[in-house]
Structures are given as C-alpha cells and as structure tokens.
C-alpha atoms as a PDB file:
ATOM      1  CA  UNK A   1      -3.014  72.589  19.794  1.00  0.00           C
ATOM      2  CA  UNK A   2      -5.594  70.675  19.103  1.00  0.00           C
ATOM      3  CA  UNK A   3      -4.927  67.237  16.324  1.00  0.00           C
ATOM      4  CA  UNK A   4      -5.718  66.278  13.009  1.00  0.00           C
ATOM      5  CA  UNK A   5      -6.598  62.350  12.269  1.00  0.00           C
ATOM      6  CA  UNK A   6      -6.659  62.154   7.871  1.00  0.00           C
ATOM      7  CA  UNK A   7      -7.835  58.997   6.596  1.00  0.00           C
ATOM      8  CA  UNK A   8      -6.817  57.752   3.115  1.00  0.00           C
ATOM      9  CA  UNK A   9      -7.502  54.351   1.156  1.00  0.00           C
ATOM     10  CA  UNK A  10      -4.441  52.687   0.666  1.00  0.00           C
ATOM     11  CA  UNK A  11      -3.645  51.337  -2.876  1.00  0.00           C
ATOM     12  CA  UNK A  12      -6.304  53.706  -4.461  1.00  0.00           C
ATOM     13  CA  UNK A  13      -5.485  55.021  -6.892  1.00  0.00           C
ATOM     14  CA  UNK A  14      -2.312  52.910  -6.553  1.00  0.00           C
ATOM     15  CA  UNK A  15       0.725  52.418  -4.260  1.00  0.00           C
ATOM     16  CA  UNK A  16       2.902  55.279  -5.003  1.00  0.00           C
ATOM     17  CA  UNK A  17       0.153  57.447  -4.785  1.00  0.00           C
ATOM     18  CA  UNK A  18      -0.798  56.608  -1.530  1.00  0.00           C
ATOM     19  CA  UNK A  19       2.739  57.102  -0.530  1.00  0.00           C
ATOM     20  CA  UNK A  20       3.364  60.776  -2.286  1.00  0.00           C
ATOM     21  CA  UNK A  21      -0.251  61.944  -0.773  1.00  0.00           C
ATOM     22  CA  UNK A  22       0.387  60.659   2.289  1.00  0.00           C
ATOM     23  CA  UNK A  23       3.680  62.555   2.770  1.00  0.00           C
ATOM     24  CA  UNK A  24       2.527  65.661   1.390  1.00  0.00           C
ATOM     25  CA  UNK A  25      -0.401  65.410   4.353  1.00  0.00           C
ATOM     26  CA  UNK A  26       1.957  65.004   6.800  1.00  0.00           C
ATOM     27  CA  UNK A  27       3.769  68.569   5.421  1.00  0.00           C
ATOM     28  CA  UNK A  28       0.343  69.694   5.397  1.00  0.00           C
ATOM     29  CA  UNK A  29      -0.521  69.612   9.339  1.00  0.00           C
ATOM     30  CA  UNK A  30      -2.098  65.989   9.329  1.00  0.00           C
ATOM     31  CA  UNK A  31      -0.664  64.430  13.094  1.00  0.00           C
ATOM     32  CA  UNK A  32      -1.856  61.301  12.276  1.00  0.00           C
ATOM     33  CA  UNK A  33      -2.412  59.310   9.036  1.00  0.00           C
ATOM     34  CA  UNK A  34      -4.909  56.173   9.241  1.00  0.00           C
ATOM     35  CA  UNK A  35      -4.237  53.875   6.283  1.00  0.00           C
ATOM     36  CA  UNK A  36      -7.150  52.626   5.714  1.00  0.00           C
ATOM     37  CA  UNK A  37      -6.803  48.744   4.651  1.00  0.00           C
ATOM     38  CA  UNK A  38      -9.207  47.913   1.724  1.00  0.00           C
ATOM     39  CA  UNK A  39     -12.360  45.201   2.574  1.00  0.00           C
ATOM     40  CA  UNK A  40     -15.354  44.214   0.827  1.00  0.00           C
ATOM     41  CA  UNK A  41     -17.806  45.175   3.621  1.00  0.00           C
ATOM     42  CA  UNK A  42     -16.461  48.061   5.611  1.00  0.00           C
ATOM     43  CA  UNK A  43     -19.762  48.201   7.277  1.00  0.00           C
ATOM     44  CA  UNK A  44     -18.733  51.379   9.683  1.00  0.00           C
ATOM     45  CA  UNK A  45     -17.944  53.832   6.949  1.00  0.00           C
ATOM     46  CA  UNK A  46     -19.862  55.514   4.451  1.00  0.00           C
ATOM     47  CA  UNK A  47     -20.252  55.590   0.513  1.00  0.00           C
ATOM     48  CA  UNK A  48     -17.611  57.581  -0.469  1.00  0.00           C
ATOM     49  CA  UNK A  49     -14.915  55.040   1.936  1.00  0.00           C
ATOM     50  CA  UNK A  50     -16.832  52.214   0.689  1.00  0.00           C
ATOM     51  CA  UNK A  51     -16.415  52.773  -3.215  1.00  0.00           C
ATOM     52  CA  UNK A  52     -12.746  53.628  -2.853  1.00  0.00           C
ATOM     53  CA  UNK A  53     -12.581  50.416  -0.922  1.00  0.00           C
ATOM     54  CA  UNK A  54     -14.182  48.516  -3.817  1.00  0.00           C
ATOM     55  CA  UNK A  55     -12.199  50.657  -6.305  1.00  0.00           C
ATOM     56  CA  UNK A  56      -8.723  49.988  -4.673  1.00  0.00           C
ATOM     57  CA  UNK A  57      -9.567  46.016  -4.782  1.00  0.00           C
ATOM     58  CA  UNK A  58     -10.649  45.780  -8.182  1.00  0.00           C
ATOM     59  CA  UNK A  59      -7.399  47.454  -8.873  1.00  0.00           C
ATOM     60  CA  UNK A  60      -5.615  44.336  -7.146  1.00  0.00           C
ATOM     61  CA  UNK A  61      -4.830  45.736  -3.934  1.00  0.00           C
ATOM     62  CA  UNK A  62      -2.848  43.121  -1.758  1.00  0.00           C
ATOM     63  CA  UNK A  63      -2.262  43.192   1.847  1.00  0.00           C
ATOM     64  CA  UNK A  64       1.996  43.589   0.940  1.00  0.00           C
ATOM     65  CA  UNK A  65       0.867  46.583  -0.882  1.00  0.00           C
ATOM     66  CA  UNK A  66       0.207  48.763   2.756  1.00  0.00           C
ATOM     67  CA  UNK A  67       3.851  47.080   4.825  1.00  0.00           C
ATOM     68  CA  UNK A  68       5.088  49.062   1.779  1.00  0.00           C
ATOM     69  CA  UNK A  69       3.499  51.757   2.027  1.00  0.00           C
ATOM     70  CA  UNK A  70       3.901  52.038   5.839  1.00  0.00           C
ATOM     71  CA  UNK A  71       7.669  51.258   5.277  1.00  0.00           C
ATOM     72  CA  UNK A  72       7.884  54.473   3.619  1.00  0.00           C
ATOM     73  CA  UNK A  73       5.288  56.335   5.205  1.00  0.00           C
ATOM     74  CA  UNK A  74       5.409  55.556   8.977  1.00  0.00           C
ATOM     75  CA  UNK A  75       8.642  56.866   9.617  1.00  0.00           C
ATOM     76  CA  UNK A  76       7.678  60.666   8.842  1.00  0.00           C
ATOM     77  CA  UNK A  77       4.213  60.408  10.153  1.00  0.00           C
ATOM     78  CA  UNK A  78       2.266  59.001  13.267  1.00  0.00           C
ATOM     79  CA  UNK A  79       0.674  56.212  11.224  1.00  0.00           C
ATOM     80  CA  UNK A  80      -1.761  53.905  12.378  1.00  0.00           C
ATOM     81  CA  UNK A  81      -3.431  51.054  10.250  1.00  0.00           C
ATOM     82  CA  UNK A  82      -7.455  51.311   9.639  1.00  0.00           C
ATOM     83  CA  UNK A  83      -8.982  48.249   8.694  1.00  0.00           C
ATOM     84  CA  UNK A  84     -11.729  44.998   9.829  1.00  0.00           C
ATOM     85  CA  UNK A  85     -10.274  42.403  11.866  1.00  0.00           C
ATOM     86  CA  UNK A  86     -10.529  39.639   9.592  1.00  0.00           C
ATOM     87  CA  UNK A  87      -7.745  41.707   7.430  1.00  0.00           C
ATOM     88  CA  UNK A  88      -5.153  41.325  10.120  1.00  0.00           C
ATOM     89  CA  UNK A  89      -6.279  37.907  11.773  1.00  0.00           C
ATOM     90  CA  UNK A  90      -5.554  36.515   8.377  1.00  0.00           C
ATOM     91  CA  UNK A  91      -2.434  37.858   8.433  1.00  0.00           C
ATOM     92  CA  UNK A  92      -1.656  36.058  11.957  1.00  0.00           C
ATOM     93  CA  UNK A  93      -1.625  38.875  14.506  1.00  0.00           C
ATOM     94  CA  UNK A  94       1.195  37.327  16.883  1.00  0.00           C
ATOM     95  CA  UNK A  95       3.513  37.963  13.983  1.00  0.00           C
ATOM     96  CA  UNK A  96       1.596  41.156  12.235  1.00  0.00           C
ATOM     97  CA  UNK A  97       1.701  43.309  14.952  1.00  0.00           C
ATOM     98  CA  UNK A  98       5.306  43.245  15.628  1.00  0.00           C
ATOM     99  CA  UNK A  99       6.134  43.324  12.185  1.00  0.00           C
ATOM    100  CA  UNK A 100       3.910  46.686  11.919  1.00  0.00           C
ATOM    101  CA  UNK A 101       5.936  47.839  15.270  1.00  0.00           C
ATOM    102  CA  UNK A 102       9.143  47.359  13.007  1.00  0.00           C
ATOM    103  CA  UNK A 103       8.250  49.268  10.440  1.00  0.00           C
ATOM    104  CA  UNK A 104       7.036  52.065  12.778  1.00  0.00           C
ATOM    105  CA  UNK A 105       3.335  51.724  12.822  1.00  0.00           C
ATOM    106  CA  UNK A 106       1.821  53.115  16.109  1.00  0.00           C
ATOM    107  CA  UNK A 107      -1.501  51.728  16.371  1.00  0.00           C
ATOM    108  CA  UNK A 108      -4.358  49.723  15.036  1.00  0.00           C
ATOM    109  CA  UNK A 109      -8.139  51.171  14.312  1.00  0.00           C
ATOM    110  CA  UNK A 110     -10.314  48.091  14.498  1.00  0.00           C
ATOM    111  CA  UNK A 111     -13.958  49.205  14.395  1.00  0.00           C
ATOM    112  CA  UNK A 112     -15.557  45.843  13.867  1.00  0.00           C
ATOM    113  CA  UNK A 113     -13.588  43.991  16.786  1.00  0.00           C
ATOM    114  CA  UNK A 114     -15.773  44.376  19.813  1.00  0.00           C
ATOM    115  CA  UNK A 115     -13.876  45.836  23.209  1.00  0.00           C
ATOM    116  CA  UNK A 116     -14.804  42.311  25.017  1.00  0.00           C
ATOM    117  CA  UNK A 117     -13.075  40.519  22.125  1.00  0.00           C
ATOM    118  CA  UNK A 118      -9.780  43.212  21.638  1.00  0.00           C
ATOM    119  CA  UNK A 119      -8.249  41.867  25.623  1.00  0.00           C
ATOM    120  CA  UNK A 120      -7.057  38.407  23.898  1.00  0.00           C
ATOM    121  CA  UNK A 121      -4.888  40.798  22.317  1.00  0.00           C
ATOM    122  CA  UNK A 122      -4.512  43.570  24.849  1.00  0.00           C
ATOM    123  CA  UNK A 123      -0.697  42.302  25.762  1.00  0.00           C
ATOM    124  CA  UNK A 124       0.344  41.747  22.167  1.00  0.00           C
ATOM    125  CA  UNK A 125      -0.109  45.039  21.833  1.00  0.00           C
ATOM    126  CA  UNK A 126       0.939  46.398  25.301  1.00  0.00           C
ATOM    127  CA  UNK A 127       4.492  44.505  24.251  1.00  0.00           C
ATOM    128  CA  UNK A 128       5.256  45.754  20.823  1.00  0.00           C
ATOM    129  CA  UNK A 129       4.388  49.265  21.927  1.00  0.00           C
ATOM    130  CA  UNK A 130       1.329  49.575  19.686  1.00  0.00           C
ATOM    131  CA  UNK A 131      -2.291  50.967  20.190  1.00  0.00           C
ATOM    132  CA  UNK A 132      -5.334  49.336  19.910  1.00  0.00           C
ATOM    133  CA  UNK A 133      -7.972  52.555  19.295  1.00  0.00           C
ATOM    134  CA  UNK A 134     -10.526  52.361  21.590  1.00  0.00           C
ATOM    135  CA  UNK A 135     -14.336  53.438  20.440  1.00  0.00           C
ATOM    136  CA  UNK A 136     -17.377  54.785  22.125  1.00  0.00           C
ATOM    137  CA  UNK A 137     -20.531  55.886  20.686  1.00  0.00           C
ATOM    138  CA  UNK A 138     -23.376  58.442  22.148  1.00  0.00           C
ATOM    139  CA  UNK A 139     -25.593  54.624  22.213  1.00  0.00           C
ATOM    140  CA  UNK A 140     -23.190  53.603  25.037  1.00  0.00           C
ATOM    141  CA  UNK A 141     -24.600  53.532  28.547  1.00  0.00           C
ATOM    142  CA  UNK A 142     -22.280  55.402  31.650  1.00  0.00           C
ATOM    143  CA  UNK A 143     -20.846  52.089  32.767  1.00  0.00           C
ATOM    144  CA  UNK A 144     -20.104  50.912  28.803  1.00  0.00           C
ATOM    145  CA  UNK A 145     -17.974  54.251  28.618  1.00  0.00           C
ATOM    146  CA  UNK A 146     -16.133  53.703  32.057  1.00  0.00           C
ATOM    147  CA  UNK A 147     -15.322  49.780  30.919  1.00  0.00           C
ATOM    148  CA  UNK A 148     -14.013  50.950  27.489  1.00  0.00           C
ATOM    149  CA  UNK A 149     -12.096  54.217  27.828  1.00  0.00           C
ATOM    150  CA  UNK A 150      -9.892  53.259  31.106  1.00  0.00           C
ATOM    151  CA  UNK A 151      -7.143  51.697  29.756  1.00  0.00           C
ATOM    152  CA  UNK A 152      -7.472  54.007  26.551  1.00  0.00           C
ATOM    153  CA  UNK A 153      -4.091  54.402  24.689  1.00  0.00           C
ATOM    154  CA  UNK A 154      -3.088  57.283  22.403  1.00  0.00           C
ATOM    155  CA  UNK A 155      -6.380  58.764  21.745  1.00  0.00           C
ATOM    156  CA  UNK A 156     -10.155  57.451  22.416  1.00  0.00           C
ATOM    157  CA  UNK A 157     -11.939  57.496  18.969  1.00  0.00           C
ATOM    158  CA  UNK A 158     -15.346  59.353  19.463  1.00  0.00           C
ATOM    159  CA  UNK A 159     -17.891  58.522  17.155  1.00  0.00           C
ATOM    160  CA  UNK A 160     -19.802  61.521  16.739  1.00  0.00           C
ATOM    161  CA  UNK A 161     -23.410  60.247  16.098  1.00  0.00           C
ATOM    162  CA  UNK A 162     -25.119  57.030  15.718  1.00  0.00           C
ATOM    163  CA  UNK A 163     -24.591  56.080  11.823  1.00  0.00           C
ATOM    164  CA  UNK A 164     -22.062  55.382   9.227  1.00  0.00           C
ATOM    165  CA  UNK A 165     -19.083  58.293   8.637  1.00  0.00           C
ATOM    166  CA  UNK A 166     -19.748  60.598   6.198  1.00  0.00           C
ATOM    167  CA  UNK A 167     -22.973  62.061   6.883  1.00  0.00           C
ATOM    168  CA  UNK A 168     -22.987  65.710   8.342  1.00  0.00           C
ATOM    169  CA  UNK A 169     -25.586  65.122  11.047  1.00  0.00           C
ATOM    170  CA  UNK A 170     -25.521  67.199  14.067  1.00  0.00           C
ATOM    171  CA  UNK A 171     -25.756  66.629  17.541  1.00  0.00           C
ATOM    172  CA  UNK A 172     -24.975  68.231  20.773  1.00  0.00           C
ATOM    173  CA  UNK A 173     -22.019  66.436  21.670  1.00  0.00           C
ATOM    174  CA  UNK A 174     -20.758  67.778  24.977  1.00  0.00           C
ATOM    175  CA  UNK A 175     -22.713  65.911  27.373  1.00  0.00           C
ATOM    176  CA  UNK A 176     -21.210  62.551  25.157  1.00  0.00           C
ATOM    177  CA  UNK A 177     -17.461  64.357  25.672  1.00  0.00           C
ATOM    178  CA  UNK A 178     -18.289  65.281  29.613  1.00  0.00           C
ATOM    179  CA  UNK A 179     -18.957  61.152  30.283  1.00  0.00           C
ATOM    180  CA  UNK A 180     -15.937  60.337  28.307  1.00  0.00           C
ATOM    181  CA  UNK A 181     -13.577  62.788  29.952  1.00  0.00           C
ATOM    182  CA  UNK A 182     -14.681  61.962  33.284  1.00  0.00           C
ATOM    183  CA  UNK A 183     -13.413  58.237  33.480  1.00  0.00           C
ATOM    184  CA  UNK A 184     -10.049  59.160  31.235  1.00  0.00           C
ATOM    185  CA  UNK A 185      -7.380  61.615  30.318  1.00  0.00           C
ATOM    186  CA  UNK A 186      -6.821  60.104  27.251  1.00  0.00           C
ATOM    187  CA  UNK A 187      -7.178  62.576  24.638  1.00  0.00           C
ATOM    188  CA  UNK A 188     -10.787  62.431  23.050  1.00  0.00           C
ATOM    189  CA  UNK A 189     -10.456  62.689  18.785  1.00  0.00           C
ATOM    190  CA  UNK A 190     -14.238  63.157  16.963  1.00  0.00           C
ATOM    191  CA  UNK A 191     -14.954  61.218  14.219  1.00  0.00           C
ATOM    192  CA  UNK A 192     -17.971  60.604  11.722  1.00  0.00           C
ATOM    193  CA  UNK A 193     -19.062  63.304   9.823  1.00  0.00           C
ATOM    194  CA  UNK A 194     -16.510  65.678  10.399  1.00  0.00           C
ATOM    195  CA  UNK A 195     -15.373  68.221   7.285  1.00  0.00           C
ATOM    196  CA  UNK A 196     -14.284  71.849   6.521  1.00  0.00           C
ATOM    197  CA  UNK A 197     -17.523  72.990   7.687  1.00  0.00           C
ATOM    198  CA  UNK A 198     -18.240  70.912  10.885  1.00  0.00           C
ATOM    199  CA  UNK A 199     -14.870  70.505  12.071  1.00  0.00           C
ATOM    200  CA  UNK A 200     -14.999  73.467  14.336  1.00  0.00           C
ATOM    201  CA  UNK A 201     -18.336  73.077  16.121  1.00  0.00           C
ATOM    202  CA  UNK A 202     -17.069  69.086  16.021  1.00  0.00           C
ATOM    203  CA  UNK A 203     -14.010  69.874  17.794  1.00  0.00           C
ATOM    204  CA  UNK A 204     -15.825  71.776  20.824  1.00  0.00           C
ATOM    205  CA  UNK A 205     -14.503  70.332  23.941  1.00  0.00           C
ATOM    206  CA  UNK A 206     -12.493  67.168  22.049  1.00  0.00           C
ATOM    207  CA  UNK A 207      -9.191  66.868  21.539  1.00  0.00           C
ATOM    208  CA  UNK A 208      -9.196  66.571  17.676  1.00  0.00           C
ATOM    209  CA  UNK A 209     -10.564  65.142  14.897  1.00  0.00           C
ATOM    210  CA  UNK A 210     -10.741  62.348  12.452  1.00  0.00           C
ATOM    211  CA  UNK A 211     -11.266  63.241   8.701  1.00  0.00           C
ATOM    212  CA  UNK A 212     -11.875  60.888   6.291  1.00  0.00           C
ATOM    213  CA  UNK A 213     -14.901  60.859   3.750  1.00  0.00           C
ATOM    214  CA  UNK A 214     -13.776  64.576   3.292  1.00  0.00           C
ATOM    215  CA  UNK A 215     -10.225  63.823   1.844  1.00  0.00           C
ATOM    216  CA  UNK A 216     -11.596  60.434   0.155  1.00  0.00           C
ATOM    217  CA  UNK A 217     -14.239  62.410  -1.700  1.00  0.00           C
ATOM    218  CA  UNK A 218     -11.345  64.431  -3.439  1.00  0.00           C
ATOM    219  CA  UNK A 219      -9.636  60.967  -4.625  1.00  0.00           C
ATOM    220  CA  UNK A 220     -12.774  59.568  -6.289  1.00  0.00           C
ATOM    221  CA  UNK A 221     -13.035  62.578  -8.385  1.00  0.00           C
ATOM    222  CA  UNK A 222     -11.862  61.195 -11.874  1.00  0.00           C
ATOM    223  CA  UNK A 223     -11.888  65.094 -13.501  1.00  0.00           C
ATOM    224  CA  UNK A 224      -8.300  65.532 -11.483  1.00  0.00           C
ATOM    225  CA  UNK A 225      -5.285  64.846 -11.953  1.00  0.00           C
ATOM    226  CA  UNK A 226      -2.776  62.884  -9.413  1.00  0.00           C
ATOM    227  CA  UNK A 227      -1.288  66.103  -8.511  1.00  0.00           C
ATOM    228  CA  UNK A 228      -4.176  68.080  -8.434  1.00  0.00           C
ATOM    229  CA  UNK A 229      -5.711  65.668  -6.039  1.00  0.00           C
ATOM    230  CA  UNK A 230      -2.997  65.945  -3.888  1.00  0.00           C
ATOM    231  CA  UNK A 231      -2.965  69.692  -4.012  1.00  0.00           C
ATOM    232  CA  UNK A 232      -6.449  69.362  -2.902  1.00  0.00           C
ATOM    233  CA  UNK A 233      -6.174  67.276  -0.038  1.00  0.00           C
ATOM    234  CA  UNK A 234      -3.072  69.234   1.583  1.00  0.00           C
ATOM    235  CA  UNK A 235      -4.994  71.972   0.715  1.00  0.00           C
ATOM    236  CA  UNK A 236      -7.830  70.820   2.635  1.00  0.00           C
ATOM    237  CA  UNK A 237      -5.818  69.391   5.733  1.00  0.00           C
ATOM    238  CA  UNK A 238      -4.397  73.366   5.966  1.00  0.00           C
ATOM    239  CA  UNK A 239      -7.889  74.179   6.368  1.00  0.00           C
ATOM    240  CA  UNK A 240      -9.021  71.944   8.857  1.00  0.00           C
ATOM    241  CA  UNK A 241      -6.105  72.294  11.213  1.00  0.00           C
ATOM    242  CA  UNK A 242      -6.709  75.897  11.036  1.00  0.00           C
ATOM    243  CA  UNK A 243     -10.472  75.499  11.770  1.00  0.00           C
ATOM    244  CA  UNK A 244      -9.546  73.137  14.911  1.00  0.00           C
ATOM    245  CA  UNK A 245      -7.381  76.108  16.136  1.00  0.00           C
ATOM    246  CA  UNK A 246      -9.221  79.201  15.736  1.00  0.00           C
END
C-alpha cells in the first residue's frame, strides 16, 4: 500500500478549521498530515501555498495557534510540522522539539535548512524520537544523494522536478528514484506537482506521495462553504489514495 502525505495551512481559514479538516483527512485515507507553519517567504512552495500563507497571517496566525492544533490533531494522525527554520529556531529548538514529541508530533519538514546545517540538530532529534525529513532533488549529483539519504528517517522527501510545488511539469523520474533507492531503504514519498491527475504516473516506482497545492487550492476558494471545503478535500484525498493503488 502505497502512502498519502496531505499538506494543509494551519490557521487558514482559522484554528478549528484546521483541526475539523484535518481529522476528516485522516478518515479520508491521508497517512500523514504536514501542518504547514505560516511564513512570509516560503520560498519552496508555490502560489497557491504562498497566498494561504499570507492569508493565514493577516488573519493573526500565532505560532501557539499550531501546539493547539497538533494537541488535537497529532494523536489520530501521523503529523509532522512543515515550516522554514527561522519559525522553530525562534521558538528555541532544544525545548520545541521535545515539546512537539509530547504532544505527539513525529517529524519536522524543513526545506530551507540545508542537510550540512540539520547535524547540529541530528541528536535532538534522534533523542525525542522525532524526524528530521530529508530532501533530494533531480539537481543533486550521485555522491549528494548517497551523503543525504543514508541516515534517512521515516520517509526521504523526493522533489519531483527542479522548481517551486505546484506546477504539473513532467519528468521521467525513475532514473532520479533508481539513485535514491540504491543508497537507502527508506521509503521514497514524491512531492512537487503532484495532483489527481499526476499522482499515478508520480507514484511509479516511489513509495508515496506528498499533496499539497492540490488540497490548498480547494481552501482558497471563497465560493465554498467550511463544510463544503472539507467535503472537497476528503473527497479528493479518496481519490488520490485510490490513484496511488490502482
């Protein structure tokens, strides 16, 4: 079986929200939620992530505002935090991440933390049980891979061409997966670009996938409802687990 990886803004529309949708995504075949922590420059992800980003901190989104959303959320569903590093470093890491082990986060997503940079932490981590999501990109050289997926921990994040998420561009991934898969058995997740229409040529040879400008798309649409956009999203996680598995 393979996974599905849904990311959602957190605080956007607001709190409660973010907890209802996230729990009716876990009921809805997500395996792992990334709670994507709001920032003024997420520089890795596309326009859709980017205006709910803005949107949610115009809106007054505070750091507090995801511990309670994870309080409630991470104990139903494999959560993991998505955010830029100067988030959590302002939050002091030696005491964030085994706060976010206590309240039964799994795992970190840092894409702007470089891999050199990420082994000052790699024993915080290791001791509170957490993940620190490891990336590699087709732009990586053999050796690059090697050095950055060995000590890979719960799943290596793939980034599935050279750009910002969102976009639908295609490439022939497998020689990218064959290089990863050689140096690790860490399961491989795609990411970038990945929606109800891509996910199953994405998901070739991978492990899973990582969904977010799909799902986020749905929240920025004004038109619906609260419910209605969470009908929409479960309704759209159903689909892509299915595609992944057919």
């Amino acid at each position: 079986m393979k996974n599905l990886v849904a990311y959602i803004t957190s605080g956007y529309p607001e709190k409660s929200f973010t907890v209802d949708l996230a729990l009716s995504l876990g009921e809805s075949g997500v395996d792992t939620l990334e709670l994507g922590v709001p920032f003024s420059d997420p520089v890795a992800d596309g326009p859709l992530i980017e205006k709910a980003n803005h949107k949610a901190l115009e809106l007054g989104f505070k750091f507090q505002h995801l511990l309670d959303i994870s309080k409630e959320v991470a104990p139903n569903v494999d959560t993991l935090w998505m955010g830029y590093f100067n988030s959590f470093y302002q939050q002091n890491m030696d005491k964030l991440i085994p706060f976010a082990n206590e309240l039964g986060v799994n795992g970190l997503i840092i894409p702007d933390l470089p891999h050199e940079e990420a082994f000052a932490y790699q024993a915080l981590f290791e001791s509170n049980n957490m993940s620190n999501i490891s990336f590699v990109a087709p732009t990586d050289s053999e050796k690059r891979i090697e050095e950055v997926v060995k000590d890979a921990k719960k799943f290596i994040y793939m980034v599935a061409y050279t750009g910002i998420t969102g976009s639908g561009v295609s490439e022939d991934l497998q020689p990218f997966l064959a290089s990863i898969k050689k140096y690790s058995q860490t399961p491989v997740y795609v990411g970038f670009g990945v929606n109800a229409k891509t996910a199953k040529s994405k998901v070739l040879g991978a492990d899973g996938v990582i969904v977010g400008s799909a799902f986020i798309d749905i929240l920025l649409k004004e038109e619906l409802s609260y419910a209605q956009k969470i009908s929409y999203c479960s309704e759209l996680a159903k689909v892509l687990k299915e595609e992944i598995n057919t």
